[in-house]
C-alpha atoms as a PDB file:
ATOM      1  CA  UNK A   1     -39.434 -12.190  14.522  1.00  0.00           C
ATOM      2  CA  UNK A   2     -37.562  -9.124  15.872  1.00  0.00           C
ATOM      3  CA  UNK A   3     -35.457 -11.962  17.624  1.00  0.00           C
ATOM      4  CA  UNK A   4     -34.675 -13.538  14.380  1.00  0.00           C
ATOM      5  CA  UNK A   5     -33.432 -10.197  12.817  1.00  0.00           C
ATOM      6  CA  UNK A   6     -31.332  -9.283  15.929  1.00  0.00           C
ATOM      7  CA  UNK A   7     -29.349 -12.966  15.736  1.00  0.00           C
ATOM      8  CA  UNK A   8     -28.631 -12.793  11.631  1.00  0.00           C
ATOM      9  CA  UNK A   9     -27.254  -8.929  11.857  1.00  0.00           C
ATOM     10  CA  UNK A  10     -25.190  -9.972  15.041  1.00  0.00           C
ATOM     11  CA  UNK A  11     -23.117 -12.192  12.320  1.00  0.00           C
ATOM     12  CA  UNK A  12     -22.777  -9.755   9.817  1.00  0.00           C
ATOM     13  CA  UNK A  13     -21.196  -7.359  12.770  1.00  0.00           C
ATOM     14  CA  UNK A  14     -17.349  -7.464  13.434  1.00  0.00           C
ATOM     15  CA  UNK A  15     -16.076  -9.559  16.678  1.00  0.00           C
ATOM     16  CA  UNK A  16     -15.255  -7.782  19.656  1.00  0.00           C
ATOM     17  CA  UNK A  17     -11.316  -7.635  19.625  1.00  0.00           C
ATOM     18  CA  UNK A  18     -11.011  -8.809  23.578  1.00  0.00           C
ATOM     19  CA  UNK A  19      -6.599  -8.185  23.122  1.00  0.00           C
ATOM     20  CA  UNK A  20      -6.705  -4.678  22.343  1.00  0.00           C
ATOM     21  CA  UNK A  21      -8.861  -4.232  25.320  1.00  0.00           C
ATOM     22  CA  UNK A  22      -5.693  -5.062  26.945  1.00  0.00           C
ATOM     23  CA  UNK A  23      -3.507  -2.194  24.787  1.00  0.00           C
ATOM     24  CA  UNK A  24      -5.762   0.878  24.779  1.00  0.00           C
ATOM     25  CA  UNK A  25      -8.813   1.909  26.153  1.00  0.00           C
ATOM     26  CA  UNK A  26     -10.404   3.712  22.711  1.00  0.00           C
ATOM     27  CA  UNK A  27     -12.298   0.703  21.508  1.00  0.00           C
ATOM     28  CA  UNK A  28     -12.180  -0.441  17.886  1.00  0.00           C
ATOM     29  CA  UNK A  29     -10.193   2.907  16.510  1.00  0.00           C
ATOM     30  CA  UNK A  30      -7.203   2.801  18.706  1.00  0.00           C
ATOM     31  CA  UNK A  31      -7.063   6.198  19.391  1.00  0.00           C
ATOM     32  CA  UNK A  32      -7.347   5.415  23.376  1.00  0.00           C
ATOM     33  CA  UNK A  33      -4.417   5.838  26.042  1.00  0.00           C
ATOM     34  CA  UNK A  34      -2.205   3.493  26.316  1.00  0.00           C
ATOM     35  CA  UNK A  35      -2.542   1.457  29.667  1.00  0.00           C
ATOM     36  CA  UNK A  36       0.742  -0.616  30.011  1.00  0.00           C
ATOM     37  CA  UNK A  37       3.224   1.011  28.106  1.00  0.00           C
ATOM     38  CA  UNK A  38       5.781  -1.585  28.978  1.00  0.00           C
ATOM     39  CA  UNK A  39       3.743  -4.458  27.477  1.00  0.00           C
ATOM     40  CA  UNK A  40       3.080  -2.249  24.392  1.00  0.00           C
ATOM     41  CA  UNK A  41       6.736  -1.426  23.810  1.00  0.00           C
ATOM     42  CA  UNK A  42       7.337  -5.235  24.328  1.00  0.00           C
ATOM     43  CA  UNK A  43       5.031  -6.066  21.562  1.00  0.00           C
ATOM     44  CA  UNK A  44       6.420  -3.039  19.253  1.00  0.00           C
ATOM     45  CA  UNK A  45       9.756  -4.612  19.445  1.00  0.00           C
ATOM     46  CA  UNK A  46       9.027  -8.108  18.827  1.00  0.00           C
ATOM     47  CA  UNK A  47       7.483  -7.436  15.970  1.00  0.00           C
ATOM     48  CA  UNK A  48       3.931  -7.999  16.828  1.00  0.00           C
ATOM     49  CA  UNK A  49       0.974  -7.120  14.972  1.00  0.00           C
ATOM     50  CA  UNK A  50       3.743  -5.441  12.195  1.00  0.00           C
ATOM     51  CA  UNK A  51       1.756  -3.605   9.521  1.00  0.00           C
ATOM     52  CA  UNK A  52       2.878  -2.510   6.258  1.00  0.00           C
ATOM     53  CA  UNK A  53       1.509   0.955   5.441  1.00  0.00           C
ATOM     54  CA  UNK A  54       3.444   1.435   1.377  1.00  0.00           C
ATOM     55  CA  UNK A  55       1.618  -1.748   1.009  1.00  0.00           C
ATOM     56  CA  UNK A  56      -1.773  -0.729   2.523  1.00  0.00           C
ATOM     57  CA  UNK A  57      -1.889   2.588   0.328  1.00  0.00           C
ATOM     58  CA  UNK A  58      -1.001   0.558  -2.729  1.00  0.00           C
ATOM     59  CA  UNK A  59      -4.062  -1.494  -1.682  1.00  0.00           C
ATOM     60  CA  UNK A  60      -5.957   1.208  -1.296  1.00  0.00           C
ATOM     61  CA  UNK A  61      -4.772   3.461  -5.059  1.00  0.00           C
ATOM     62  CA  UNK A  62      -5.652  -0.143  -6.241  1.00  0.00           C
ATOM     63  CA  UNK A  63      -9.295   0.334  -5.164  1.00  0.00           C
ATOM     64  CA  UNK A  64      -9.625   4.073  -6.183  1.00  0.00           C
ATOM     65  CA  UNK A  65      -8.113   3.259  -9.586  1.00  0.00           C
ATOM     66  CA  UNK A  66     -11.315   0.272  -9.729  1.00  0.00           C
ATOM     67  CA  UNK A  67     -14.446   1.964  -8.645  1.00  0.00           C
ATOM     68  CA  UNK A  68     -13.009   5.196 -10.866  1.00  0.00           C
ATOM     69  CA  UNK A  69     -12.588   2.764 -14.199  1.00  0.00           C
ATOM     70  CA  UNK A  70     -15.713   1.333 -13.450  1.00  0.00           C
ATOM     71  CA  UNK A  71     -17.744   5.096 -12.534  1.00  0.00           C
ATOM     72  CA  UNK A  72     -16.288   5.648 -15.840  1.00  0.00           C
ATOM     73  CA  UNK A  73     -17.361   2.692 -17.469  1.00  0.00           C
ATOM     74  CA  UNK A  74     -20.789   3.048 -15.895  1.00  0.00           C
ATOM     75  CA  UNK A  75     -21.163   6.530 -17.258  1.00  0.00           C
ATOM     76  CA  UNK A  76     -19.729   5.956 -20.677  1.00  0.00           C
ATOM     77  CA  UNK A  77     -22.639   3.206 -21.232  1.00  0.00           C
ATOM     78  CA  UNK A  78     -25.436   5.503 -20.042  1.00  0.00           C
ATOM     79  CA  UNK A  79     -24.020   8.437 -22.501  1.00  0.00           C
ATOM     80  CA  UNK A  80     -24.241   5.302 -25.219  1.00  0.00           C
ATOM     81  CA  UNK A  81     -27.895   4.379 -24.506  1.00  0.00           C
ATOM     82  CA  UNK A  82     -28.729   7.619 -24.324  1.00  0.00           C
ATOM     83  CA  UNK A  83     -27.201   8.686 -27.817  1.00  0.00           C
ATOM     84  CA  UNK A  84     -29.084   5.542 -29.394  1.00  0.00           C
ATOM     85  CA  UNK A  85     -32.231   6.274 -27.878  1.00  0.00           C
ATOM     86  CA  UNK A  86     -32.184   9.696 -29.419  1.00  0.00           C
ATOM     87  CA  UNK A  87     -30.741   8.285 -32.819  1.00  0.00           C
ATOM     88  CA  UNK A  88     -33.390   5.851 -32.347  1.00  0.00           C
ATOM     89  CA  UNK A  89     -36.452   8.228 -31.851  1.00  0.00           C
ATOM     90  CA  UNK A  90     -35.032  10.311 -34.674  1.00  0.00           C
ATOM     91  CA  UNK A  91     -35.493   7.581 -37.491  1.00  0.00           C
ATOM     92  CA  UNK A  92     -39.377   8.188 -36.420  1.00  0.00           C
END
C-alpha cells in the first residue's frame, strides 16, 4: 500500500532538471556557483533559456489582481448570507 502511495506522489513531483546540474551546483533554485563560466557565458549570449521578467511580473499582478477579486467576492457573499440570515430570523 505504502508502495502504491510512494509511486502516485512521485508523478505529482517536478522532474529532476539533469542540464542545470551542468550550470550550477544549487539544485532547483539556482542560487549555486557557477561551475563553467565559459559554457554559461556561451549560453547567455546565444540567447539560451532567455526569460522575460516585465512579462513574468505582469503574469504575476495578473494573479494577485484574481485571487484579490475573488477574496473579495468570497467575502462579499458571506457578509450577504449573513445579513439574510439575520433579516431572516428577525421576521420570527
Amino acid at each position: 500500500m505504502g508502495f502504491l502511495i510512494r509511486k502516485l506522489l512521485s508523478f505529482t513531483r517536478r522532474p529532476k532538471i539533469r542540464f542545470a546540474r551542468l550550470m550550477m551546483s544549487g539544485g532547483r533554485n539556482g542560487k549555486g556557483s557557477v561551475r563553467n563560466a565559459q559554457f554559461v557565458g556561451f549560453l547567455e549570449s546565444s540567447g539560451f533559456r532567455r526569460n522575460d521578467p516585465v512579462r513574468h511580473e505582469r503574469i504575476m499582478s495578473r494573479r494577485r489582481r484574481v485571487v484579490q477579486v475573488l477574496a473579495l467576492l468570497l467575502f462579499a457573499g458571506f457578509v450577504w448570507v449573513m445579513l439574510e440570515s439575520a433579516h431572516a430570523l428577525s421576521l420570527f
